[in-house]
Protein backbone atom coordinates (compact mmCIF):
# COMPACT_ATOMS: atom_id res chain seq x y z
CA UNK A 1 0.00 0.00 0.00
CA UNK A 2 2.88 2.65 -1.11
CA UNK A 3 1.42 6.60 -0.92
CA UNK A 4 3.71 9.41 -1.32
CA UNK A 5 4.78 12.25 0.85
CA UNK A 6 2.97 15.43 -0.06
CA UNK A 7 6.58 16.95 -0.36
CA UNK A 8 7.65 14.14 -2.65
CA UNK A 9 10.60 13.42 -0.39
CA UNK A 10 9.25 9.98 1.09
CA UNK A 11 7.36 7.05 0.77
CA UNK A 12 4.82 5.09 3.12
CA UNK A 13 4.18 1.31 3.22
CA UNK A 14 3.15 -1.23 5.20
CA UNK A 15 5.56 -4.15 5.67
CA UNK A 16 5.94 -7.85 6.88
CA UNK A 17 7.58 -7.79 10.11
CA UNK A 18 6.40 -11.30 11.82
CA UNK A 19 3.49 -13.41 11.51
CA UNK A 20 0.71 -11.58 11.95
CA UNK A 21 2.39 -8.69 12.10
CA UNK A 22 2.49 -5.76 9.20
CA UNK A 23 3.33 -2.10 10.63
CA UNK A 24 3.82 1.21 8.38
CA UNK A 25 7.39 2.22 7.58
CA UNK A 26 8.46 5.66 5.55
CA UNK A 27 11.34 5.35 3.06
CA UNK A 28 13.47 8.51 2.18
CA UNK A 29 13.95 8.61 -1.44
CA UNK A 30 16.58 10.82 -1.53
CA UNK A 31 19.00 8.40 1.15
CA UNK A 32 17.00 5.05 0.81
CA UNK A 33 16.72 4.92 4.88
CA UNK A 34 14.14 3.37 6.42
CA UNK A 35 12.03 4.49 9.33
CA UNK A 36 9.21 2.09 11.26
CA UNK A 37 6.35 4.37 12.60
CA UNK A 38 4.42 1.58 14.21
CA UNK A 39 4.68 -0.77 16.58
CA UNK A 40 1.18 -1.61 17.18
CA UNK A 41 1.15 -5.37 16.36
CA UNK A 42 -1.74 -6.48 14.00
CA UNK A 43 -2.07 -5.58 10.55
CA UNK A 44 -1.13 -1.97 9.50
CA UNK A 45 -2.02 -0.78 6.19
CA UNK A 46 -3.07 1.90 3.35
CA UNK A 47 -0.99 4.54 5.05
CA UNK A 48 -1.13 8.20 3.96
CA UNK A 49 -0.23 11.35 4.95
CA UNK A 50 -2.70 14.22 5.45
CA UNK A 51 -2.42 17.26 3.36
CA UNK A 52 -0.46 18.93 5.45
CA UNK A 53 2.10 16.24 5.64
CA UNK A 54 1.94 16.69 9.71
CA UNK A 55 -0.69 13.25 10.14
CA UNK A 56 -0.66 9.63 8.99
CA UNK A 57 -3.95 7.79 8.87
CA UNK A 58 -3.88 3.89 8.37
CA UNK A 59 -5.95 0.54 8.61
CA UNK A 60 -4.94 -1.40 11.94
CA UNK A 61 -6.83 -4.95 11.82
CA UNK A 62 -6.01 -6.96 15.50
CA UNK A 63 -5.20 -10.08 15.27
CA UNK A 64 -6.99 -11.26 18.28
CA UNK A 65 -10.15 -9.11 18.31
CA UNK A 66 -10.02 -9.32 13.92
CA UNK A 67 -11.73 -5.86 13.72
CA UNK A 68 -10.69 -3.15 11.53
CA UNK A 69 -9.76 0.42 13.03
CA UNK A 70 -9.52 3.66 11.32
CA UNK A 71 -5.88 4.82 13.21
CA UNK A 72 -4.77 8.87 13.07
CA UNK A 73 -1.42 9.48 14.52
CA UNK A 74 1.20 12.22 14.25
CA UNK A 75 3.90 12.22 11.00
CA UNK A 76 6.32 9.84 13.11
CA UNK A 77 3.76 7.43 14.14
CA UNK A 78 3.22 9.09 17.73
CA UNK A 79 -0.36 9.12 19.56
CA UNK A 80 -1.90 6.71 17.30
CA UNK A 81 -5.52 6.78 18.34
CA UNK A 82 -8.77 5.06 16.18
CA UNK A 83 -11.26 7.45 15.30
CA UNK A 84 -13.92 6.58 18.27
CA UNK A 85 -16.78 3.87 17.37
CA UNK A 86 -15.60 3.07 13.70
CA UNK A 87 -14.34 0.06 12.21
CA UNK A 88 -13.14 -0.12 8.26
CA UNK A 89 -10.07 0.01 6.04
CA UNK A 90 -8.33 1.77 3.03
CA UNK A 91 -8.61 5.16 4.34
CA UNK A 92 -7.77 8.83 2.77
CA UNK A 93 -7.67 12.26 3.27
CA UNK A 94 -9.98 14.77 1.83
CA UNK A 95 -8.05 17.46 -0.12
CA UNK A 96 -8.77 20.16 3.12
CA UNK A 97 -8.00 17.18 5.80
CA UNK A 98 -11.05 17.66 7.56
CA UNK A 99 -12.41 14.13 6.68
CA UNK A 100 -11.67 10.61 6.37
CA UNK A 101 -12.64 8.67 3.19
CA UNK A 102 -13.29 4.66 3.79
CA UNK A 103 -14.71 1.46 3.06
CA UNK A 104 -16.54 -0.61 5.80
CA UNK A 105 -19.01 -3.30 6.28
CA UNK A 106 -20.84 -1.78 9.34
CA UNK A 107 -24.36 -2.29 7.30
CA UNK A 108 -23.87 -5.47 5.89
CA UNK A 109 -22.44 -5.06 2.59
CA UNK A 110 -18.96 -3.28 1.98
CA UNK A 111 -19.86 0.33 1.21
CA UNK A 112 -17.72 4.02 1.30
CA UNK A 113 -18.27 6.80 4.04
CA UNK A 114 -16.69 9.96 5.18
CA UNK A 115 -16.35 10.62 8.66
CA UNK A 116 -14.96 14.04 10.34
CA UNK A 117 -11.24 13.24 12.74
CA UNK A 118 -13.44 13.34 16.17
CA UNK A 119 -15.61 10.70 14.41
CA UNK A 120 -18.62 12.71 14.35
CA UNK A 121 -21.26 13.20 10.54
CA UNK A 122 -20.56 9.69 9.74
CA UNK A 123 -22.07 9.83 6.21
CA UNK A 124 -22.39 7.04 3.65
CA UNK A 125 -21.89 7.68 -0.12
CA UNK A 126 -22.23 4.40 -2.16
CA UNK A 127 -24.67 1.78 -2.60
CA UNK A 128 -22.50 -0.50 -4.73
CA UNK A 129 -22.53 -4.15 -5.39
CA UNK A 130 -18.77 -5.15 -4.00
CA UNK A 131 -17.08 -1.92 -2.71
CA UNK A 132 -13.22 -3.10 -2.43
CA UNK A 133 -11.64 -0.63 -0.77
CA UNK A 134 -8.98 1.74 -2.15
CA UNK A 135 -9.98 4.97 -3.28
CA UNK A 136 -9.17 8.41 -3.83
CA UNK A 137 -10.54 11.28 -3.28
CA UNK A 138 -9.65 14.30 -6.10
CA UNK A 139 -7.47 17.55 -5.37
CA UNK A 140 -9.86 19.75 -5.60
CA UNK A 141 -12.39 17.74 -3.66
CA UNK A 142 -15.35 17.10 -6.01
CA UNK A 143 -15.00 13.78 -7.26
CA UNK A 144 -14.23 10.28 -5.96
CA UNK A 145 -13.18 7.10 -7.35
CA UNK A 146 -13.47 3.56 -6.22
CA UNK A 147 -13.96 0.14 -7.32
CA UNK A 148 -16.55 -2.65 -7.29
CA UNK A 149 -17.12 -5.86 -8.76
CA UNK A 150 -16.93 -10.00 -8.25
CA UNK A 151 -13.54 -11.27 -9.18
CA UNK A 152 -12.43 -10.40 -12.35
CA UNK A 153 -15.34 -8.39 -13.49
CA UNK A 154 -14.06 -5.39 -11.13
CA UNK A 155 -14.60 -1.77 -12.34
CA UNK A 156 -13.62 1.75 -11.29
CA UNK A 157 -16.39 3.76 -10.41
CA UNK A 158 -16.35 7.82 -10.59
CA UNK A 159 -18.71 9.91 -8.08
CA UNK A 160 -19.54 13.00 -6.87
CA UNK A 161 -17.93 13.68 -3.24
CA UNK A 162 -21.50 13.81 -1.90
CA UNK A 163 -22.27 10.24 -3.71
CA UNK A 164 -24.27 11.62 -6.40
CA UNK A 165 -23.76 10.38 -9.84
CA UNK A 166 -21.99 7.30 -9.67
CA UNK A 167 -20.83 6.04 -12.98
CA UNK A 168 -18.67 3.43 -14.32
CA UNK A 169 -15.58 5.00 -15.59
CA UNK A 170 -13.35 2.65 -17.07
CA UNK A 171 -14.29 0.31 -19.88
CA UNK A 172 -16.15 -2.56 -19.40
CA UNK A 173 -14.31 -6.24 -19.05
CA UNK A 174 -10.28 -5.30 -17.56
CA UNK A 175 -10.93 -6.36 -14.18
CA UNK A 176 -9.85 -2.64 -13.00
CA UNK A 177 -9.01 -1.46 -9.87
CA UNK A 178 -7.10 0.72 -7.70
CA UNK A 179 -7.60 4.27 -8.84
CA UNK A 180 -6.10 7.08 -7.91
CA UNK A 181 -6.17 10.86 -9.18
CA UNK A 182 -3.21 13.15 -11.20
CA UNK A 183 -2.84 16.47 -8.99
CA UNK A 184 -4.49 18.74 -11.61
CA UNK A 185 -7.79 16.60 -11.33
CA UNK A 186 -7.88 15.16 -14.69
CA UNK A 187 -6.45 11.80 -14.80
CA UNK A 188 -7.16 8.68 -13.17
CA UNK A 189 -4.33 5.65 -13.14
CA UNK A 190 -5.40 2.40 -11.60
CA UNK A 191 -4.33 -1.26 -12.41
CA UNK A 192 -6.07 -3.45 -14.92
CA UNK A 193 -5.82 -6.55 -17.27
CA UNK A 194 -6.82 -5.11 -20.24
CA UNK A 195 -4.35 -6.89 -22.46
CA UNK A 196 -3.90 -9.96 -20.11
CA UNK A 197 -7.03 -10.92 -19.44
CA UNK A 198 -7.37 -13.96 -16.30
CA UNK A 199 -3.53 -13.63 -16.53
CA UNK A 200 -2.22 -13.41 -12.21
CA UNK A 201 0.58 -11.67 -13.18
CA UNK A 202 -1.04 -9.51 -16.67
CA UNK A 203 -1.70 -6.28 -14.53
CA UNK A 204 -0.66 -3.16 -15.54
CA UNK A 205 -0.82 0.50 -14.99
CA UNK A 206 -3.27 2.56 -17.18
CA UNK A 207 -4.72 6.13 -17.02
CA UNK A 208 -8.15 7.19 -18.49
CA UNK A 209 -9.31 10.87 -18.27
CA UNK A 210 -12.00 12.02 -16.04
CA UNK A 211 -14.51 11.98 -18.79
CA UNK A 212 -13.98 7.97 -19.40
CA UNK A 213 -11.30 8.97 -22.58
CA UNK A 214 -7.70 8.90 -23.54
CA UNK A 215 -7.04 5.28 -21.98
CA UNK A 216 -3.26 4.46 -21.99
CA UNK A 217 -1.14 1.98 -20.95
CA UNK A 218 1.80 3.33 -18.46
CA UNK A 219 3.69 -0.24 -18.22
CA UNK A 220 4.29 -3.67 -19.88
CA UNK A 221 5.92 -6.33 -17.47
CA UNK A 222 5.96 -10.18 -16.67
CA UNK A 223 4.90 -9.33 -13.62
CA UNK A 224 1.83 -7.63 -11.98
CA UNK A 225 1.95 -3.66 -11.14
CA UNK A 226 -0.71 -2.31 -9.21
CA UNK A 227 -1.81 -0.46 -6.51
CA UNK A 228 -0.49 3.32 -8.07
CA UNK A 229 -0.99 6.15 -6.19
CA UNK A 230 -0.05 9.71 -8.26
CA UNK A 231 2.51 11.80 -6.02
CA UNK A 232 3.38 15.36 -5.74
């Protein structure tokens, strides 16, 4: 789950570290060192910095309890706390980092909401078939994109920020997924299988404009890419 600095200058993940066990580290891509900000033990994931660069926000899943936390803690990792009474995953910021985009199954079926930081105007958007996870919200805050779908017949969706107007916006049959936004608002990339269709390792990296045009192919490797996220 890699997500760039909003200076450019790092990188966050989430790493194996034992069994069980994934925290979120921060790679400097200027040195190549390597800092772990958690130590939480569980499952630490989709990590991203808030606007500002000054919080982190991340999944933490407990091995033992096997819930799913929305986690907000300072640049380093310090005073990790979950946002109070919710449980989901894949989180991001809105562009003014006053609100947490997520997906969670707290009504049955997996689904997207925004919540404020002091978890209050819990709001749902979608009302898709199989909400994965994993989606962006756009600079200048209007749109969002997501994914849904059975096994390979995923799609990326495109929405307003209020849920309005949800539209498929990739074509039909590439088992898409993963989007994320270009900073000027335009572009989406996300990972499908256009050319190597039921393939495990034909993913690559496209980008389609906002309007559903202009799809292009970014990569073309023996292996699967996936999971882009557009940086400063």
């Amino acid at each position: 789950y890699p997500s760039l600095s909003p200076d450019g200058k790092s990188v966050l993940y989430s790493a194996y570290v034992v069994d069980n066990n994934y925290e979120v580290f921060r790679l400097d891509i200027n040195d190549g060192s390597v800092d772990q900000l958690t130590n939480l033990y569980g499952v630490d994931d989709a990590p991203e910095y808030s606007p500002d660069g000054q919080q982190l926000v991340f999944t933490h899943n407990s091995p033992t309890k096997n819930t799913y936390q929305i986690v907000i803690a300072g640049r380093d990792g310090g005073n990790a706390g979950n946002i109070p009474g919710i449980n989901g995953w894949d989180p991001t910021w809105s562009p003014d980092g006053k609100q947490i985009l997520f997906a969670s199954d707290k009504n049955g079926t997996n689904q997207l909401y925004t919540i404020r930081l002091d978890g209050s105007k819990l709001t749902r958007l979608t009302n898709l078939p199989a909400i994965r996870g994993r989606s962006d919200w756009s600079p200048d805050g209007q749109y969002i994109v997501t994914y849904s779908g059975e096994p390979w017949k995923r799609e990326v969706y495109i929405l307003n920020a209020d849920g309005s107007n949800v539209h498929q916006l990739t074509p039909s049959g590439g088992n898409s997924q993963g989007p994320s936004f270009s900073l000027d608002g335009k572009w989406v990339a996300f990972t499908s299988y256009f050319d190597h269709y039921k393939d495990d390792n034909g993913c690559e990296i496209y980008i389609i404009r906002i309007d559903g045009t202009d799809l292009r192919r970014l990569t073309n490797n023996d292996y699967c890419d996936y999971q882009p996220r557009w940086g400063p």
